[in-house]
PDB file of N, CA and C in Angstrom:
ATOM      1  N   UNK A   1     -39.501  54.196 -11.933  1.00  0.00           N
ATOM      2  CA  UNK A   1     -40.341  54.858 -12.919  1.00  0.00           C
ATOM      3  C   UNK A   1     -40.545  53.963 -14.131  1.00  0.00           C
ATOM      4  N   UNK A   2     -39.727  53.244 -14.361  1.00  0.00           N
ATOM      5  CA  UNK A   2     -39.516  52.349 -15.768  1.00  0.00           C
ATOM      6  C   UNK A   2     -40.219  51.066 -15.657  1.00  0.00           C
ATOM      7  N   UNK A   3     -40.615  50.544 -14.140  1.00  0.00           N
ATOM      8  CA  UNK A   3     -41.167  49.761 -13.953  1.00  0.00           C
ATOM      9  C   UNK A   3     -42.863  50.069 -14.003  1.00  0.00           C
ATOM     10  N   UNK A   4     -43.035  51.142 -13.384  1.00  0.00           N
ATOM     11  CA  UNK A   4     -44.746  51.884 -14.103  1.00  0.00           C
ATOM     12  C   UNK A   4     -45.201  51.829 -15.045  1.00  0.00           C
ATOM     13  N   UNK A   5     -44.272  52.888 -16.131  1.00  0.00           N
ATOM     14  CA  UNK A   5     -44.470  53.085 -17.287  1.00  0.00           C
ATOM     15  C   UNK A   5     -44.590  51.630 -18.131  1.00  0.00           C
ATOM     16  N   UNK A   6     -43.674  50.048 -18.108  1.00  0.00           N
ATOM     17  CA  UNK A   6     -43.499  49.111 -18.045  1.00  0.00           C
ATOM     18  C   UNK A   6     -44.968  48.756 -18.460  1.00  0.00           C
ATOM     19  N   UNK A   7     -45.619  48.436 -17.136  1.00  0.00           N
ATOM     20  CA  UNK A   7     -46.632  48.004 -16.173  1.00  0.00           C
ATOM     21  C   UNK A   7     -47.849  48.333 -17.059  1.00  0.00           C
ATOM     22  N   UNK A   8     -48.274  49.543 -16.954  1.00  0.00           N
ATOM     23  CA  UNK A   8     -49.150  50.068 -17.355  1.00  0.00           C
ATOM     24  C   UNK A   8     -49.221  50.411 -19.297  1.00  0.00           C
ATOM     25  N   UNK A   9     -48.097  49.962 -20.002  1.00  0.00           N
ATOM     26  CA  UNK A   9     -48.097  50.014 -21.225  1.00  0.00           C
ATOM     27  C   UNK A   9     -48.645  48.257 -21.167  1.00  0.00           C
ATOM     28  N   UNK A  10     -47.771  47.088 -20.686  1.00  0.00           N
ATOM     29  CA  UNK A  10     -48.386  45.930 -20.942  1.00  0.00           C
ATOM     30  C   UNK A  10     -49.751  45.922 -20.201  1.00  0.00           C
ATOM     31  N   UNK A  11     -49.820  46.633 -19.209  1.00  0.00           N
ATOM     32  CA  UNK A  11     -51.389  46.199 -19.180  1.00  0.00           C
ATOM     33  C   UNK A  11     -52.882  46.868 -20.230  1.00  0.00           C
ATOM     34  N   UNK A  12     -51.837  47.985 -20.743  1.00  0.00           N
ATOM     35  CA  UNK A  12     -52.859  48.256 -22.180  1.00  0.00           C
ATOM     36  C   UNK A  12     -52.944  47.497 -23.448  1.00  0.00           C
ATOM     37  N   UNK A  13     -51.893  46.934 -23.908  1.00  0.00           N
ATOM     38  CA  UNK A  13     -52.075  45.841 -24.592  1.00  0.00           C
ATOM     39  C   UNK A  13     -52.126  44.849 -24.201  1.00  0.00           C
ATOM     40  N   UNK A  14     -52.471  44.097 -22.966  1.00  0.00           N
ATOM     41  CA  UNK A  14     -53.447  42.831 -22.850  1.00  0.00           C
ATOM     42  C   UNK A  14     -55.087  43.143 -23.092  1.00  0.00           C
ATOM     43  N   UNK A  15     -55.144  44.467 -22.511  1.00  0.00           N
ATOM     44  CA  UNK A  15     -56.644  44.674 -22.598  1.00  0.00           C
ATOM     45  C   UNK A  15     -56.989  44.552 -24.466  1.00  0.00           C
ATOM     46  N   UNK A  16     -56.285  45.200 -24.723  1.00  0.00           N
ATOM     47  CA  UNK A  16     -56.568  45.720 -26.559  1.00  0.00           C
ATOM     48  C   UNK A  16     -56.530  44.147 -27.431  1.00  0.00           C
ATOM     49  N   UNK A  17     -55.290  42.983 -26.667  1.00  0.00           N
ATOM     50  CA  UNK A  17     -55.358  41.732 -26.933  1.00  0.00           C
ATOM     51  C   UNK A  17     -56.703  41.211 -26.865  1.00  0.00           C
ATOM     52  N   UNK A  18     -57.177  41.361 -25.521  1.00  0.00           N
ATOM     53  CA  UNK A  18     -58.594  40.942 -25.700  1.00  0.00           C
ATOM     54  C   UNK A  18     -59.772  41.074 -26.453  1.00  0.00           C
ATOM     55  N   UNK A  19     -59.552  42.657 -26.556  1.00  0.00           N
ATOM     56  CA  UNK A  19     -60.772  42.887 -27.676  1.00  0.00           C
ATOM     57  C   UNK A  19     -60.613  42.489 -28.854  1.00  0.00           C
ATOM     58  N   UNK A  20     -59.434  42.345 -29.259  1.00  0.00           N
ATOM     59  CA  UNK A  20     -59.453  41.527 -30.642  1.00  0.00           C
ATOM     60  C   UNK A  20     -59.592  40.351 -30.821  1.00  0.00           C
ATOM     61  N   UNK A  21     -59.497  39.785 -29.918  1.00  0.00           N
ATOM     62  CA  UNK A  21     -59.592  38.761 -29.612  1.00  0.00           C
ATOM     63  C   UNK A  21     -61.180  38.559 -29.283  1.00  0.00           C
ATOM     64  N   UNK A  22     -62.178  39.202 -29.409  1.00  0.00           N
ATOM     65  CA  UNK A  22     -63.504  39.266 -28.760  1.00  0.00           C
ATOM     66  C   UNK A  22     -64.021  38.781 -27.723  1.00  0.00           C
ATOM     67  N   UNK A  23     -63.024  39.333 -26.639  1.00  0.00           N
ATOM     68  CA  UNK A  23     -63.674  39.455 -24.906  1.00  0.00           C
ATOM     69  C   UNK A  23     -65.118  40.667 -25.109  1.00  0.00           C
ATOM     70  N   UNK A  24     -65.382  40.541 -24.347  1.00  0.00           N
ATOM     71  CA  UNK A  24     -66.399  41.121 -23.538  1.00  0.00           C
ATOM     72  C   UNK A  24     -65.416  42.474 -23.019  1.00  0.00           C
ATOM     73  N   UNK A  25     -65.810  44.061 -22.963  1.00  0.00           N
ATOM     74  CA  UNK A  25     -65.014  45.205 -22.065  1.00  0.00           C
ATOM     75  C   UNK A  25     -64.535  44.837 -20.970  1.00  0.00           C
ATOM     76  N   UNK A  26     -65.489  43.947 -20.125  1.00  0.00           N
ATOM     77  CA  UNK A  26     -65.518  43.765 -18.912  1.00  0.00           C
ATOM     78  C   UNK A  26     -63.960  43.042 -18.243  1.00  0.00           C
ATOM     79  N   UNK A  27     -64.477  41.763 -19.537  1.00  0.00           N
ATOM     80  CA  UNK A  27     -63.256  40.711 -19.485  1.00  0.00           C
ATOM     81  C   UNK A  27     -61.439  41.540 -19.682  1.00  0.00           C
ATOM     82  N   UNK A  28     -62.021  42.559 -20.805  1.00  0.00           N
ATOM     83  CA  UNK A  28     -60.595  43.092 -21.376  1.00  0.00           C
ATOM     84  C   UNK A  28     -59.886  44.084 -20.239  1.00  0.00           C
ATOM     85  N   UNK A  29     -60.889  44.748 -19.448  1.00  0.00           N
ATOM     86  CA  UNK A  29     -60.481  45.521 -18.694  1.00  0.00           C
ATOM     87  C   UNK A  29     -59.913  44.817 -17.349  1.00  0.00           C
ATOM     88  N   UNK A  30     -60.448  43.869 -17.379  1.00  0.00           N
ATOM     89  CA  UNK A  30     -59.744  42.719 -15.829  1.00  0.00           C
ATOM     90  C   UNK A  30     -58.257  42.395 -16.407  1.00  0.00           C
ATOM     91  N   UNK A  31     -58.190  41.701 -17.437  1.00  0.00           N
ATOM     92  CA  UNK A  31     -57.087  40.955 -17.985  1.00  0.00           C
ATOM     93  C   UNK A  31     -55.894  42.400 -18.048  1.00  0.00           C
ATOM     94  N   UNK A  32     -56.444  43.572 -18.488  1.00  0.00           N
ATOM     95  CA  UNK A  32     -55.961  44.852 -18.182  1.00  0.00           C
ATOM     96  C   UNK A  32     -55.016  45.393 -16.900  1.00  0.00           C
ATOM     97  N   UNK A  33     -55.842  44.952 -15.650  1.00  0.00           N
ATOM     98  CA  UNK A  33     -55.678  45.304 -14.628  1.00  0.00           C
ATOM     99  C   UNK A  33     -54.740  44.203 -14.070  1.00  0.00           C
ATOM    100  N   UNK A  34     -54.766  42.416 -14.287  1.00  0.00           N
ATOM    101  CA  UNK A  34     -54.031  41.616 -13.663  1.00  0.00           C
ATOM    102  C   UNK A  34     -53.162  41.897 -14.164  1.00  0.00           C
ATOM    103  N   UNK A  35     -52.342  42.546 -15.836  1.00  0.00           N
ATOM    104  CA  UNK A  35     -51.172  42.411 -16.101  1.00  0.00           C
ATOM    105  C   UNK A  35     -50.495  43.284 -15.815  1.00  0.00           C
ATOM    106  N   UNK A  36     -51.124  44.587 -15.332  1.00  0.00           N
ATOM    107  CA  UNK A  36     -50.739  45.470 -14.243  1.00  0.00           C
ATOM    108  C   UNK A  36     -50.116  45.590 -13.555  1.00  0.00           C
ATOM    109  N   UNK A  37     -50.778  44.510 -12.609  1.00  0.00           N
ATOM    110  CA  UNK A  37     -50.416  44.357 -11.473  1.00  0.00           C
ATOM    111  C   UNK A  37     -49.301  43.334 -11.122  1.00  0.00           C
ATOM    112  N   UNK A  38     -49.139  42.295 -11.926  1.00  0.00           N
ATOM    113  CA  UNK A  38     -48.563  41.413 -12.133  1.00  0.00           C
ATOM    114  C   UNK A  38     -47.194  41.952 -12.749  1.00  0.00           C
ATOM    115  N   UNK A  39     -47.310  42.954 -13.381  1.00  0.00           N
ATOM    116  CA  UNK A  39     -45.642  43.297 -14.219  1.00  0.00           C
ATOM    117  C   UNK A  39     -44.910  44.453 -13.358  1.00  0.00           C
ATOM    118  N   UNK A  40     -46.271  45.219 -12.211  1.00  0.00           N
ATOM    119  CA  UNK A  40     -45.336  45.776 -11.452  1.00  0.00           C
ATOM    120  C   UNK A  40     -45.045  45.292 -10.215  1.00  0.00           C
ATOM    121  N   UNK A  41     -45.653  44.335 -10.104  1.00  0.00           N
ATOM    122  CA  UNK A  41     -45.173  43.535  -9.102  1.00  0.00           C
ATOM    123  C   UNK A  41     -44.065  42.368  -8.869  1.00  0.00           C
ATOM    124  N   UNK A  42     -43.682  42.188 -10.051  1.00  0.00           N
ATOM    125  CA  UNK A  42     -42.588  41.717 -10.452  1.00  0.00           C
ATOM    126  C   UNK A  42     -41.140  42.163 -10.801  1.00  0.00           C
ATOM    127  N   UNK A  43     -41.815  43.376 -11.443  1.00  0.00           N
ATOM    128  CA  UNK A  43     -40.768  44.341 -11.539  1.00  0.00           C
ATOM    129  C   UNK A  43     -40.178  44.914 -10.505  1.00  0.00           C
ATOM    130  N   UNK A  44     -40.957  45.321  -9.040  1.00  0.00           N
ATOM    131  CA  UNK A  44     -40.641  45.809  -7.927  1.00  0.00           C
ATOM    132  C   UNK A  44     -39.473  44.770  -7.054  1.00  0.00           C
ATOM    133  N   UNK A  45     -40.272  43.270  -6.975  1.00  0.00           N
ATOM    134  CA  UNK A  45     -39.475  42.226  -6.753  1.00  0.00           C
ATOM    135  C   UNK A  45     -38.321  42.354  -7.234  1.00  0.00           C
ATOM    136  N   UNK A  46     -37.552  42.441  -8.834  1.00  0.00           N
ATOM    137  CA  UNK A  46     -36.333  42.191  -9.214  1.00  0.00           C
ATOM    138  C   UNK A  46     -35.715  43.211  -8.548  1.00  0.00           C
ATOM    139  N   UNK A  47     -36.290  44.306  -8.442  1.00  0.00           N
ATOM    140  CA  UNK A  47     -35.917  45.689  -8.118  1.00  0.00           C
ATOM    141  C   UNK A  47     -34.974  45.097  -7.010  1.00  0.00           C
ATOM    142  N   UNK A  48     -36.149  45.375  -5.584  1.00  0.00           N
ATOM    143  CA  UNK A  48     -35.448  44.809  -4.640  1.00  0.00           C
ATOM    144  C   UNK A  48     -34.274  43.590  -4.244  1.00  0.00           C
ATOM    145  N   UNK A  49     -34.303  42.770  -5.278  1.00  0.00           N
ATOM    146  CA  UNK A  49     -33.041  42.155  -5.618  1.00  0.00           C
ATOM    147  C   UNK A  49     -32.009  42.335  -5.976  1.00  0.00           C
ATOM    148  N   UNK A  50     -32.313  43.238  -6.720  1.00  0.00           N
ATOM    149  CA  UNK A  50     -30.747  44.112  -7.629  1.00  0.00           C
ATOM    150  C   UNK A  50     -29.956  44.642  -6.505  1.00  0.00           C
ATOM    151  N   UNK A  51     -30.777  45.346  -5.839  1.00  0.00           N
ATOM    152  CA  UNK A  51     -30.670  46.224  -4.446  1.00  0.00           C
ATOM    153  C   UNK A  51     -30.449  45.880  -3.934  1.00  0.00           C
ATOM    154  N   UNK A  52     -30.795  44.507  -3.153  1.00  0.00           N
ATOM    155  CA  UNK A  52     -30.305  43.883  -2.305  1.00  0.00           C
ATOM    156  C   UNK A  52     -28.712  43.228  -2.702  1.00  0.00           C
ATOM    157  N   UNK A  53     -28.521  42.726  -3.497  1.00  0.00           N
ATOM    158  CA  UNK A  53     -27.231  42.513  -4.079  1.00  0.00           C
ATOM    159  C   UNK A  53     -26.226  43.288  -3.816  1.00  0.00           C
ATOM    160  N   UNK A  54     -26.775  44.485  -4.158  1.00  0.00           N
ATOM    161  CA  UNK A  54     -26.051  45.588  -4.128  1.00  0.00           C
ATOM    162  C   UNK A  54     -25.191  46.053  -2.808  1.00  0.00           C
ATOM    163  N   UNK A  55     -26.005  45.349  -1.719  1.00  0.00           N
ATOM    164  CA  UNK A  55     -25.532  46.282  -0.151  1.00  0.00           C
ATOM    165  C   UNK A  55     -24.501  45.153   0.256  1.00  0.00           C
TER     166      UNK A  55
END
């Protein structure tokens, strides 16, 4: 759950980075979506490591 919540808070402030930064919506909403995807996909990875350690 912590890895979602995570995920989806940094991928709202990359987007909001952008616009201040003066992207384009388009641009802010991509950069939005890769850090997304990228922090829960990383996060899932350690996950499964911890876990795996674990057994």
């Amino acid at each position: 759950m912590i890895v979602i919540e995570t995920s989806v808070i940094l991928g709202f402030l990359a987007g909001l980075l952008m616009i201040a930064l003066g992207a384009s919506p388009l641009t802010a909403v991509g950069a939005g979506g890769v850090a997304v995807a990228s922090c829960f996909g990383i996060g899932m990875g350690a996950a499964a490591y911890v876990k795996k350690q674990d057994a």
